[in-house]
Protein backbone atom coordinates (compact mmCIF):
# COMPACT_ATOMS: atom_id res chain seq x y z
CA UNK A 1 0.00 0.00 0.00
CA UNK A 2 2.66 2.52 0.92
CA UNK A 3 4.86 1.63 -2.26
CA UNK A 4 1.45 2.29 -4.44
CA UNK A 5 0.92 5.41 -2.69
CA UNK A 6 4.75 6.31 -3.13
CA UNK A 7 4.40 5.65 -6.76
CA UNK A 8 1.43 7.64 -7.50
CA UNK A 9 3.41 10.44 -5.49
CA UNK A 10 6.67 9.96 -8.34
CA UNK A 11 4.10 9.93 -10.94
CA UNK A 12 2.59 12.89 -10.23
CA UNK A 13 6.02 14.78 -9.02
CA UNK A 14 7.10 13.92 -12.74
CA UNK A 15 4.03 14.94 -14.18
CA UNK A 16 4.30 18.32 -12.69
CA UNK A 17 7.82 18.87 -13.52
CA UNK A 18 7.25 18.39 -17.21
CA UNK A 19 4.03 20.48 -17.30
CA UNK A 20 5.68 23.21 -15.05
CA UNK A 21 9.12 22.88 -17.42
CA UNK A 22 6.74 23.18 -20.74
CA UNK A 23 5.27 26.73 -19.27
CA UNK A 24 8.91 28.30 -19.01
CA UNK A 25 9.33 28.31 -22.55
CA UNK A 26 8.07 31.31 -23.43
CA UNK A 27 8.71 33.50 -20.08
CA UNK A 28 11.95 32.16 -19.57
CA UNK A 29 12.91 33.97 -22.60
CA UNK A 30 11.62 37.06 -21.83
CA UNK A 31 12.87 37.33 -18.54
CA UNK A 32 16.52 35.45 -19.44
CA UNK A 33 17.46 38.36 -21.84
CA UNK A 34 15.68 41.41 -19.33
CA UNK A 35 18.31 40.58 -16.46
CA UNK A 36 22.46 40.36 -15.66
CA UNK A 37 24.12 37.94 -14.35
CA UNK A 38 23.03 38.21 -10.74
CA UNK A 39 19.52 38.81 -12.05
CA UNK A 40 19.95 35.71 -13.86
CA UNK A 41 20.66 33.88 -10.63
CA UNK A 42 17.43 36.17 -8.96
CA UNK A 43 15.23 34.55 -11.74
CA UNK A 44 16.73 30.63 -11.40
CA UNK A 45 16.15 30.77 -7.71
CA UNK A 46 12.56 32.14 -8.42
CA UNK A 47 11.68 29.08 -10.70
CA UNK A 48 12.77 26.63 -8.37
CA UNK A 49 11.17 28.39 -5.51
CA UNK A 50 7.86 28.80 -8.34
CA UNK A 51 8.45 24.69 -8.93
CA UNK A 52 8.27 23.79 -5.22
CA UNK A 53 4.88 25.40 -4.53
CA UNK A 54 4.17 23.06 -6.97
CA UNK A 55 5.28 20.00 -5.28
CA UNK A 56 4.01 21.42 -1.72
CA UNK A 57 0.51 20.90 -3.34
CA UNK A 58 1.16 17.68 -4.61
CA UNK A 59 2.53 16.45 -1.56
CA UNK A 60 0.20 18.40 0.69
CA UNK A 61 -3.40 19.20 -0.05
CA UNK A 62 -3.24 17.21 -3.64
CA UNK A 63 -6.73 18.73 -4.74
CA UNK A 64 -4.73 22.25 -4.88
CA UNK A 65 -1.74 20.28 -6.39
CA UNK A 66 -3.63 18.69 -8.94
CA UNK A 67 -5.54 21.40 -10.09
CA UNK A 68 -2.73 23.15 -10.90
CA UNK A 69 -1.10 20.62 -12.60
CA UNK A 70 -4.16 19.99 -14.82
CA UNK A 71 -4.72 23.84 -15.49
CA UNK A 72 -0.85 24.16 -16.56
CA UNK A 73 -1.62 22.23 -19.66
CA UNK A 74 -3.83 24.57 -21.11
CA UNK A 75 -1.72 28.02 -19.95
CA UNK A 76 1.20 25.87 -21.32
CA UNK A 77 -0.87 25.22 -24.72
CA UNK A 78 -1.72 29.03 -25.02
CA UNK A 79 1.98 30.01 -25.60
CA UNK A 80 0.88 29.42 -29.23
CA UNK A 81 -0.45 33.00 -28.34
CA UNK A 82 1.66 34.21 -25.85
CA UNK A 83 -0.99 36.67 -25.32
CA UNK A 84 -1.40 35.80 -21.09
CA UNK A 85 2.27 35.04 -20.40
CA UNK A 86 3.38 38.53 -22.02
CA UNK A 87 0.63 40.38 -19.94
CA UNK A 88 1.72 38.41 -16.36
CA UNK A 89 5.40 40.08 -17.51
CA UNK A 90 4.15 43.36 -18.32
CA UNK A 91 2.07 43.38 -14.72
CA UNK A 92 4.99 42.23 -12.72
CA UNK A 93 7.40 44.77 -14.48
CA UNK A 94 5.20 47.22 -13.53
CA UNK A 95 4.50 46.21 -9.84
CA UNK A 96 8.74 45.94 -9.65
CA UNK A 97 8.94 49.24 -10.81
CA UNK A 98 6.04 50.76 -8.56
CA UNK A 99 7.67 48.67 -5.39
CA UNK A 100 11.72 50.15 -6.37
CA UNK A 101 10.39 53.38 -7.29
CA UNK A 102 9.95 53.77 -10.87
CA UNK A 103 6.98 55.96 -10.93
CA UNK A 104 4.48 55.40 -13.80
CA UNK A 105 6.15 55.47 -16.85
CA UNK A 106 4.89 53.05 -19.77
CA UNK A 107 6.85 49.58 -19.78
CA UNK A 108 8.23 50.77 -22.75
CA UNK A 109 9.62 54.14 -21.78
CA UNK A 110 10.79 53.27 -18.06
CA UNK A 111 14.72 53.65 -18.12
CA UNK A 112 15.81 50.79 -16.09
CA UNK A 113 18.77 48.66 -17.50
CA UNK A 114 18.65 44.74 -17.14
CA UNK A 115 17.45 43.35 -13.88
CA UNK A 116 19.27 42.51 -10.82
CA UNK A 117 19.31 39.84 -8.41
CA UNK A 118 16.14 41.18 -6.20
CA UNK A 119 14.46 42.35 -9.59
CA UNK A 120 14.97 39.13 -10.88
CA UNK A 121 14.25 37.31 -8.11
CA UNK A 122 10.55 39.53 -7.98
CA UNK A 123 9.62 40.17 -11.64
CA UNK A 124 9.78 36.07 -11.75
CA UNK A 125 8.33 35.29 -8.62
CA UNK A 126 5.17 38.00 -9.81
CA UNK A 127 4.79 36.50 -13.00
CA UNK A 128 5.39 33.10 -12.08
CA UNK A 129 2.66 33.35 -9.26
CA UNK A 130 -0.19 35.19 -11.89
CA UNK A 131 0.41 32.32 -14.43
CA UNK A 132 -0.09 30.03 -11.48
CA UNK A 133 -3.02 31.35 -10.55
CA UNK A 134 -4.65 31.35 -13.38
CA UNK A 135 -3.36 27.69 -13.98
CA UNK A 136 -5.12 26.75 -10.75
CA UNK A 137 -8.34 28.53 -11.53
CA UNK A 138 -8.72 26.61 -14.84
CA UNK A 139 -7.58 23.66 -13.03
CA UNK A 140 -10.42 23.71 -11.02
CA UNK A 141 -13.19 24.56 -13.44
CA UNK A 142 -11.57 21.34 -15.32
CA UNK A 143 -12.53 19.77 -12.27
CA UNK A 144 -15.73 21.00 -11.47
CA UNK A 145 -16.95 20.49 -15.19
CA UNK A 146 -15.15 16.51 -15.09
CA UNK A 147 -16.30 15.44 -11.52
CA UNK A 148 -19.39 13.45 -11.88
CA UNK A 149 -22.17 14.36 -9.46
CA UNK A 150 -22.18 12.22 -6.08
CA UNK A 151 -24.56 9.93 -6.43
CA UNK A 152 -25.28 6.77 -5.25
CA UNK A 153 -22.19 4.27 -6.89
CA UNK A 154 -19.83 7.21 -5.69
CA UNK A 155 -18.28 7.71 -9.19
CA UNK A 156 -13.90 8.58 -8.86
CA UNK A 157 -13.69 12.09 -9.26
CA UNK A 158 -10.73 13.56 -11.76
CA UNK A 159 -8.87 14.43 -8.74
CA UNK A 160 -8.22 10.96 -7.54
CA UNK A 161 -5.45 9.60 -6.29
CA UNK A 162 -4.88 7.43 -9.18
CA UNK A 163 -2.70 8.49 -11.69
């Protein structure tokens, strides 16, 4: 029983590394060519810290984990049209600048050079955590639309611990 259960845990630990890897494509290179080195090393330490909120859910309250797993695929499908991804940059650029004092200039006009390691570290952490949420909140409409009512057979919801 405990190896199932330890298995199920791999498979999904897998699963979410691969759907949360697949999502970095298109922010990653954004936000790789905005910062310097140290920024660089801001950002890296942001995704991993972005990954293991990931696995806390998995590991912790699954339902949470698993709805954000299953709402990554589609916000990793819509970098087709990188139309939500670019937006979660812009907003996070924008509360970075607000937070350090930038004022209100457009993103395009504000005349900051590349990030730093705090900048980095934020910008990534901002965007990460909007793309995140909105994985999560399709994740579990997915759910609500896929769970069966309860009824009497007690049908296995989408969320089950079955891979």
């Amino acid at each position: 029983m405990i190896k199932d259960e330890t298995m199920k845990s791999n498979q999904w630990l897998i699963s979410w590394t691969v759907i949360f890897g697949l999502n970095l494509m298109i922010p990653l290179m954004f936000g790789w060519g905005m910062c310097d080195s140290n920024g660089k090393i801001g950002l890296m330490l942001a995704v991993a810290l972005c990954w293991g909120v990931g696995v806390v859910g998995l590991t912790g309250e699954r339902r949470w984990g698993r709805a954000l797993a299953y709402g990554g695929i589609p916000v990793g499908f819509s970098q087709f049209f990188p139309f939500a991804q670019i937006y979660a940059g812009i907003i996070a650029i924008k509360v970075y600048d607000r937070l350090s004092g930038g004022g209100e200039a457009p993103v395009q006009d504000l005349p900051r050079g590349p990030l730093s390691g705090p900048g980095g570290f934020v910008v990534t952490c901002l965007t990460g955590g909007l793309l995140m949420t909105a994985a999560f909140a399709l994740g579990w409409i997915i759910n609500m639309i896929f769970t069966p009512p309860a009824s009497k057979t007690k049908p296995k919801p989408v969320f089950s611990d079955e891979f």
